[in-house]
N, C-alpha and C. Protein backbone atom coordinates (compact mmCIF):
# COMPACT_ATOMS: atom_id res chain seq x y z
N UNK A 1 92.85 83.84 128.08
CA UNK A 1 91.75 84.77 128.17
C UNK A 1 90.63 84.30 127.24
N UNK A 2 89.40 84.60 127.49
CA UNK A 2 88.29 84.05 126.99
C UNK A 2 87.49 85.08 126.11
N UNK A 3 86.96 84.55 125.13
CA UNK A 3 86.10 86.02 124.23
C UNK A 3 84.60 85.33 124.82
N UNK A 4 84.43 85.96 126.27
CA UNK A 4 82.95 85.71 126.79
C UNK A 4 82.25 86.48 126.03
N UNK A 5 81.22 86.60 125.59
CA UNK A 5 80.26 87.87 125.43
C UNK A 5 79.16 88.53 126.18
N UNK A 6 78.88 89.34 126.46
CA UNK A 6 77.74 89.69 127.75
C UNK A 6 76.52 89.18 127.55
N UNK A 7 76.34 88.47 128.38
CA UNK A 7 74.90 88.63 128.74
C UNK A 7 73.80 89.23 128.26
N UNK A 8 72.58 88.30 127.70
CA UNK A 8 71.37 89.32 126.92
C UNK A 8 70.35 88.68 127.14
N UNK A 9 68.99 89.63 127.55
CA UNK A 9 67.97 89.10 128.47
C UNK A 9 67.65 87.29 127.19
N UNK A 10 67.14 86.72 127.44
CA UNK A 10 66.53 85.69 126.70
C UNK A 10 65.32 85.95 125.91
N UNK A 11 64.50 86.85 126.38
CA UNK A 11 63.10 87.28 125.58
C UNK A 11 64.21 88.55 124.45
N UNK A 12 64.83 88.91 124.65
CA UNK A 12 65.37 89.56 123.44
C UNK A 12 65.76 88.66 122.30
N UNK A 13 66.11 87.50 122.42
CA UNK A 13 65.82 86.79 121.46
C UNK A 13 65.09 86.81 120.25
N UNK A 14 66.10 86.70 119.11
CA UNK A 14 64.80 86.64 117.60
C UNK A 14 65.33 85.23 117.59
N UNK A 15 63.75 84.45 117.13
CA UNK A 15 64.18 83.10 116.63
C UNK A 15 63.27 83.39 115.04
N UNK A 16 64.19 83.02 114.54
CA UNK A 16 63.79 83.10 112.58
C UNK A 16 64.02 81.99 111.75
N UNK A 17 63.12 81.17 111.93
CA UNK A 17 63.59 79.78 110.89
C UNK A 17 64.63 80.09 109.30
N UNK A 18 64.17 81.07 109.36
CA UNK A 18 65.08 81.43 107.87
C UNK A 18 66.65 81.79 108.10
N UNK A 19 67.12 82.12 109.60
CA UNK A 19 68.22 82.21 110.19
C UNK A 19 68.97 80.94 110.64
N UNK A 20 68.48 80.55 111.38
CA UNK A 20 69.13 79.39 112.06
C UNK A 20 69.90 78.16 111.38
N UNK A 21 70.84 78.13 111.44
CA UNK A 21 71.46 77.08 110.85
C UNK A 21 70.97 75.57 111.26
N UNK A 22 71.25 74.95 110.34
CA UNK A 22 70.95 72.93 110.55
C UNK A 22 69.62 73.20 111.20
N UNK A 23 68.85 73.86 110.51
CA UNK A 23 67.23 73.59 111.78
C UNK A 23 66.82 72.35 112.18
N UNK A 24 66.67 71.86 112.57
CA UNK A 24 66.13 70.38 113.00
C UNK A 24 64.76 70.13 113.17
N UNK A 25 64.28 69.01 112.46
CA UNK A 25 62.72 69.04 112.73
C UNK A 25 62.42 68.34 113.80
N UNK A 26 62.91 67.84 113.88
CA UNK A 26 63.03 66.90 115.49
C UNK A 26 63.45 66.94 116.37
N UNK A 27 63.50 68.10 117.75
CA UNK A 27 63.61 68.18 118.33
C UNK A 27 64.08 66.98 119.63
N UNK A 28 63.48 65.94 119.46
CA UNK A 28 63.99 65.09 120.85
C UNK A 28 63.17 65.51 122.03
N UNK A 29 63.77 65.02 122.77
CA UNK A 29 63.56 64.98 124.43
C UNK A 29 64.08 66.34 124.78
N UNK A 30 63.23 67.19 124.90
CA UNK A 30 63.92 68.99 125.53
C UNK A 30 63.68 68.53 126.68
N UNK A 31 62.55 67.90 127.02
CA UNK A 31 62.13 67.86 128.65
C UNK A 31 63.40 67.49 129.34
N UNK A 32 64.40 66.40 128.72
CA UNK A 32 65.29 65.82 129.65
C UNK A 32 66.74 66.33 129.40
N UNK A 33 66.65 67.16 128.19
CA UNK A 33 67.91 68.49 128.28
C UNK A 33 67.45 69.45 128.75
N UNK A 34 66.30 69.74 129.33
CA UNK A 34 65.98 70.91 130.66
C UNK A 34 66.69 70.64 131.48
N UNK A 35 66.08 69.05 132.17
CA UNK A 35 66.98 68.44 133.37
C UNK A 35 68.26 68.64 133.29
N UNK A 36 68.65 68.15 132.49
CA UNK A 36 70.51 67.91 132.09
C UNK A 36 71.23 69.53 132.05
N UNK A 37 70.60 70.23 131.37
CA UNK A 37 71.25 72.11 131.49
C UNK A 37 70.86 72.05 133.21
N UNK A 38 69.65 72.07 134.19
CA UNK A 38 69.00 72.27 135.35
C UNK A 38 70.02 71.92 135.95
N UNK A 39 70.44 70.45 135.82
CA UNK A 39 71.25 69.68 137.00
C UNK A 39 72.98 70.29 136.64
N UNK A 40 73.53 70.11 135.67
CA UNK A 40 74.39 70.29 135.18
C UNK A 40 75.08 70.88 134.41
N UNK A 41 74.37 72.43 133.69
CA UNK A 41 74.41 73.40 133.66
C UNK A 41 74.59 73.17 132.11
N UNK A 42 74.90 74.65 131.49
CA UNK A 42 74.62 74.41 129.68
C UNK A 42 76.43 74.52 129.33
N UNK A 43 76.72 73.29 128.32
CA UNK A 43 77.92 73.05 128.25
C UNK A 43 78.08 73.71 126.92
N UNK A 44 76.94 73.97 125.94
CA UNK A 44 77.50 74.17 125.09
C UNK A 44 76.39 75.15 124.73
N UNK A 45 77.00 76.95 124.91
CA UNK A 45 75.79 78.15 124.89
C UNK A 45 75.10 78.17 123.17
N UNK A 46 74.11 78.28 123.20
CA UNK A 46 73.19 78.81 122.23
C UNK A 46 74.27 79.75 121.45
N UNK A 47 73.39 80.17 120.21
CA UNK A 47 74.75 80.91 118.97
C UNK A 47 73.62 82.10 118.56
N UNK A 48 74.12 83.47 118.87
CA UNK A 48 73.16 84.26 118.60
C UNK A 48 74.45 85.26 117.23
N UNK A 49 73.30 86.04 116.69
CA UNK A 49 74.46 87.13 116.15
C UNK A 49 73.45 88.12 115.75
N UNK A 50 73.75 88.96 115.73
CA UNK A 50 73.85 90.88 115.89
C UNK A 50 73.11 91.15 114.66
N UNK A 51 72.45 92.18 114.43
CA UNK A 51 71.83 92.82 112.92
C UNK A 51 72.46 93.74 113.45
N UNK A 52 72.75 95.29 112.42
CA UNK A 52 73.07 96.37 112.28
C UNK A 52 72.05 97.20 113.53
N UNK A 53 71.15 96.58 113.52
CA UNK A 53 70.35 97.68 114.70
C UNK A 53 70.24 96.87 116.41
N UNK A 54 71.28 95.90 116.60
CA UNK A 54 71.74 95.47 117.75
C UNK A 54 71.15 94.35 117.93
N UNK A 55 69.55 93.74 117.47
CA UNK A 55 69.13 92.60 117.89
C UNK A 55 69.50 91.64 117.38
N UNK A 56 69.15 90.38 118.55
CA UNK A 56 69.99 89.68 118.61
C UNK A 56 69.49 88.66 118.15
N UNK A 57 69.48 87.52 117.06
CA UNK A 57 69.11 86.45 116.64
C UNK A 57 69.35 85.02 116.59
N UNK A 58 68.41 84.03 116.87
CA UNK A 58 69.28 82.94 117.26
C UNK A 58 69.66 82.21 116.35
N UNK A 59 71.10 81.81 116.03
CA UNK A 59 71.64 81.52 114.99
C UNK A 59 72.07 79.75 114.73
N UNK A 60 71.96 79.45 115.68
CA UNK A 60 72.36 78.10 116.17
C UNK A 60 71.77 77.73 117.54
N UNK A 61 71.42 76.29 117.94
CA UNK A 61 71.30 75.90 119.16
C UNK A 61 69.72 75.88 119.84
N UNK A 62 68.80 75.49 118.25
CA UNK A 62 67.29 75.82 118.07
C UNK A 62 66.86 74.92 119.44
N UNK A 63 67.71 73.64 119.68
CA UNK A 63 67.03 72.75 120.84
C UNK A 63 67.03 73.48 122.60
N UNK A 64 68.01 73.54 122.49
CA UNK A 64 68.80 74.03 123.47
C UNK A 64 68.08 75.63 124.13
N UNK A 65 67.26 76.21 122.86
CA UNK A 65 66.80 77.68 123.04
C UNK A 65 65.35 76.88 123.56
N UNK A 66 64.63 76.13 123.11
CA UNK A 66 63.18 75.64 123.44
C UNK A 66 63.57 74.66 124.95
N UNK A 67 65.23 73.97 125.44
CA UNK A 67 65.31 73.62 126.65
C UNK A 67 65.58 74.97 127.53
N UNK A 68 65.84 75.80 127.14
CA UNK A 68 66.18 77.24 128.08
C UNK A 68 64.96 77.71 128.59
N UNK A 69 64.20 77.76 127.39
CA UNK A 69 62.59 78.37 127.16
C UNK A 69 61.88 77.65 128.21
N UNK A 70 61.83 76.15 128.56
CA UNK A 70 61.06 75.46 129.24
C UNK A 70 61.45 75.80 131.11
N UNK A 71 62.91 76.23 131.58
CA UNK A 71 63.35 76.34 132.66
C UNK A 71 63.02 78.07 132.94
N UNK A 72 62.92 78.37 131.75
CA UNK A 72 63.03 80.01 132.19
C UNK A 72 61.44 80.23 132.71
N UNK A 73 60.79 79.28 132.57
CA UNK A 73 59.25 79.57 132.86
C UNK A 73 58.62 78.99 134.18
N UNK A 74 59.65 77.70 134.28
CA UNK A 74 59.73 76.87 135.85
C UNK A 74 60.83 77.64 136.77
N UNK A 75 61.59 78.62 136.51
CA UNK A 75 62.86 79.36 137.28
C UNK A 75 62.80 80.42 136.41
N UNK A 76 62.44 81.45 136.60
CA UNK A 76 62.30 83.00 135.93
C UNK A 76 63.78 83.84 136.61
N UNK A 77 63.81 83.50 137.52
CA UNK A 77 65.07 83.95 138.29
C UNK A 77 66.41 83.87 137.96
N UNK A 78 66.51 82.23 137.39
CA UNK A 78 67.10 81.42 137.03
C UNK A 78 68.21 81.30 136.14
N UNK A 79 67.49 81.87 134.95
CA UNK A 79 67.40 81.42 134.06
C UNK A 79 67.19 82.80 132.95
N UNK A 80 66.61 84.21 133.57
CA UNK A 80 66.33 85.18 132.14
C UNK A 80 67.42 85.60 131.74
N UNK A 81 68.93 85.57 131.62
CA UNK A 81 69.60 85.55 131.22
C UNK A 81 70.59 84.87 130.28
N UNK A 82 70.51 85.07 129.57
CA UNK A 82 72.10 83.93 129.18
C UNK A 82 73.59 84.74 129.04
């Protein structure tokens, strides 16, 4: 059995540089981990966690949230979920 967690729109998202673990200043190629999540889906989900008043913050997976960000705007359908 799996500890999935539900589903939460993507614009609910807090991104907080003061949160996020290992921030990275260098991003890379998102354009071609758009493609790569697009074609082949996301292998390894973004890391959010909870404040006391439910929102949700992104805690890990700063690249991966700006390759989500780029498909959710080319596929709105797609994609407003995670």
């Amino acid at each position: 059995m799996t500890d999935k967690q539900p589903a939460i729109p993507f614009d609910a998202i807090i991104v907080d540089p003061e949160v996020i673990e290992n921030p990275r200043r260098d991003f890379g190629d998102v354009e071609g981990l758009s493609f790569r999540i697009k074609t082949q889906g996301l292998s390894d989900p973004i890391g959010v966690w909870f404040d006391d008043n439910g929102d949700a913050y992104l805690a890990d997976g700063m690249r991966r949230y700006l390759a989500l960000e780029t498909l959710l705007h080319e596929h709105p359908d797609d994609f407003a979920r995670l």
